[in-house]
Protein backbone atom coordinates (compact mmCIF):
# COMPACT_ATOMS: atom_id res chain seq x y z
CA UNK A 1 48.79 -12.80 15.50
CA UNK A 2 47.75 -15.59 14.09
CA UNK A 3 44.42 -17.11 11.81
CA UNK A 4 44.33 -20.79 11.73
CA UNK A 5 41.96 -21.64 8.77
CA UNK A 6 40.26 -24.88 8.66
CA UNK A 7 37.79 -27.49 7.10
CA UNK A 8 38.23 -27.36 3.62
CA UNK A 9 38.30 -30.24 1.56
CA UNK A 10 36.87 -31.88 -2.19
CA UNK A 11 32.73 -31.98 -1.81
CA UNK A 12 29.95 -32.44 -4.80
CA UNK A 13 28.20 -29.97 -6.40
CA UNK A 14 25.29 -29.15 -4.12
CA UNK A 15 27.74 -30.85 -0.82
CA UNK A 16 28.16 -28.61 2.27
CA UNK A 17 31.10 -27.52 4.39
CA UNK A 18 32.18 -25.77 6.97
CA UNK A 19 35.25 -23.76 7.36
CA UNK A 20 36.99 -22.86 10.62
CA UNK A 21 39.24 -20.19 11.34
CA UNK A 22 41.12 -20.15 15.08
CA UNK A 23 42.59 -16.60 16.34
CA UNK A 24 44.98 -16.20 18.71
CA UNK A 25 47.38 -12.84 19.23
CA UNK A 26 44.36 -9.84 18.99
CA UNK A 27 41.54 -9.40 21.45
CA UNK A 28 39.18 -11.12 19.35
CA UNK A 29 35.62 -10.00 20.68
CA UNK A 30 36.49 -6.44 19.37
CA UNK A 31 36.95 -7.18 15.60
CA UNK A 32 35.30 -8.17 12.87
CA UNK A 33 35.82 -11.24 11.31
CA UNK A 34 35.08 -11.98 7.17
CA UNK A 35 36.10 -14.29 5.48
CA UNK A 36 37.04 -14.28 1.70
CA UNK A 37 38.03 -15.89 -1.31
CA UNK A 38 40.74 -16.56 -4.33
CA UNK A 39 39.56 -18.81 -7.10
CA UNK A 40 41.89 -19.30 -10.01
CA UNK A 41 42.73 -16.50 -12.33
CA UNK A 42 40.65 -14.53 -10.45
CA UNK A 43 41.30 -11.73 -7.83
CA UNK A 44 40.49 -12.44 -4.54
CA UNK A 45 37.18 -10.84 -3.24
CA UNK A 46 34.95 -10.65 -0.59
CA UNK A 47 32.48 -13.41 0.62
CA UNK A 48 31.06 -12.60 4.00
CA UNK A 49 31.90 -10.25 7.32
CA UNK A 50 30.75 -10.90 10.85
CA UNK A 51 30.79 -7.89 13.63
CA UNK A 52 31.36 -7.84 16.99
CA UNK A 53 27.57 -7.96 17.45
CA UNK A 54 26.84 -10.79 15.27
CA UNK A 55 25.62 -9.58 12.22
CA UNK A 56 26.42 -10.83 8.95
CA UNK A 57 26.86 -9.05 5.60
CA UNK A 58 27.30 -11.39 2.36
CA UNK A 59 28.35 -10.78 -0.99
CA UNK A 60 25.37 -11.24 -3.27
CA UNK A 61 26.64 -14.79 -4.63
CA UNK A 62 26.69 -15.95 -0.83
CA UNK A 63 23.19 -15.27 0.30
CA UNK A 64 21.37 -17.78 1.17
CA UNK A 65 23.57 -20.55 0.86
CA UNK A 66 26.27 -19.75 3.25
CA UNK A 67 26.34 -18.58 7.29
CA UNK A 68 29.26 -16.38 8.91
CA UNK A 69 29.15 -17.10 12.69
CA UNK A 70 31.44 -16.75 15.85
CA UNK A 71 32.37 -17.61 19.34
CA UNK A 72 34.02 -15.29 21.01
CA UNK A 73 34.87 -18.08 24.05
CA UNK A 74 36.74 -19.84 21.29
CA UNK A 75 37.92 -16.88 18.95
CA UNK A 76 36.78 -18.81 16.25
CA UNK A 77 34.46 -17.73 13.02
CA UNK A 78 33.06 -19.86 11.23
CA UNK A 79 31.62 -20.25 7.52
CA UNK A 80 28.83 -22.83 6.89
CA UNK A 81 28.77 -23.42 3.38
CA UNK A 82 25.82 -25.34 1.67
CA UNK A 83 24.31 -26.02 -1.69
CA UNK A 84 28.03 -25.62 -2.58
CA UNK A 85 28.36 -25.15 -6.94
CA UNK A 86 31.43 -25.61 -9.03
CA UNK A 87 32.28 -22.08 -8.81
CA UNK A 88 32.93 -21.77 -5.22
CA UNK A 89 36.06 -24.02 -5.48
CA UNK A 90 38.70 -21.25 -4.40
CA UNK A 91 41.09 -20.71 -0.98
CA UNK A 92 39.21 -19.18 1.49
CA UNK A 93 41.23 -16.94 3.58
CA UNK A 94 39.97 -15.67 7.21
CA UNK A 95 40.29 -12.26 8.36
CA UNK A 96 40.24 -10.13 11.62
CA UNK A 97 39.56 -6.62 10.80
CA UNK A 98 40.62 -3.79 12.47
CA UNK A 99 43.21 -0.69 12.07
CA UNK A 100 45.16 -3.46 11.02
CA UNK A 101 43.80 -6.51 9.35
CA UNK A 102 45.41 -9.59 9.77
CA UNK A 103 44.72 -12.53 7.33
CA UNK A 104 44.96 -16.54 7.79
CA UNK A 105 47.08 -18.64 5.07
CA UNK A 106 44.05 -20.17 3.47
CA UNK A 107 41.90 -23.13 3.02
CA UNK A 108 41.02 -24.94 -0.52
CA UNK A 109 37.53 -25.43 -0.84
CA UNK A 110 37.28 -28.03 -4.29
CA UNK A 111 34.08 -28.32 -5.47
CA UNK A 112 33.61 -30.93 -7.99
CA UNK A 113 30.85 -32.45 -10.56
C-alpha cells in the first residue's frame, strides 16, 4: 500500500494550496480518505475526512477555508486549502481508512508572513 502525498510548498498568509495524495495497493473507492496534520511541538490531529460517498467532515479550524475531495478513477484525495494563516504551517499526512489505516509520509505545508 502506498499514499503518495503531494503539493505542499512555502505560500503567504491568506495564499492557497492544494495538496494531493495518490493511492495505490487498497481498493480505493471503498475507504475513506482524511487527511491530517503535525505542526511543531504539537501532536498530530485531525483536519478533514472524505467517505466513500463524498461527504466531508472538518475539524472546526478547517471549515470554511479548506475542501476534502476525491476521484475514485484516479485514487486520489485531494485538500484545497485557502485563506491559508500562519498556523496551518505543519506536514500534512494522507490517510485511507479502513480495518487498517494506512498513512502517506507527509507533505510540509509553510505558511509564512
Amino acid at each position: 500500500v502506498q499514499l503518495q502525498a503531494s503539493g505542499g510548498g512555502l505560500v503567504q498568509a491568506g495564499g492557497s494550496l492544494r495538496l494531493s495524495c495518490a493511492v495505490s495497493g487498497v481498493i480505493f473507492d471503498r475507504r475513506a480518505m482524511g487527511w491530517h496534520r503535525q505542526s511543531p511541538g504539537k501532536q498530530r490531529e485531525f483536519v478533514a475526512m472524505i467517505g466513500t460517498g463524498g461527504e466531508g467532515i472538518y475539524a472546526d479550524f478547517a471549515k470554511g477555508r479548506f475542501t476534502i475531495s476525491r476521484d475514485n478513477e484516479q485514487n486520489t484525495v485531494y485538500l484545497q486549502m485557502t485563506s491559508l494563516k500562519l498556523e496551518d504551517t505543519a506536514v500534512y499526512y494522507c490517510v485511507a481508512a479502513g480495518p487498517t489505516d494506512y498513512w502517506g509520509q507527509g507533505t510540509l505545508v509553510t505558511v509564512s508572513s
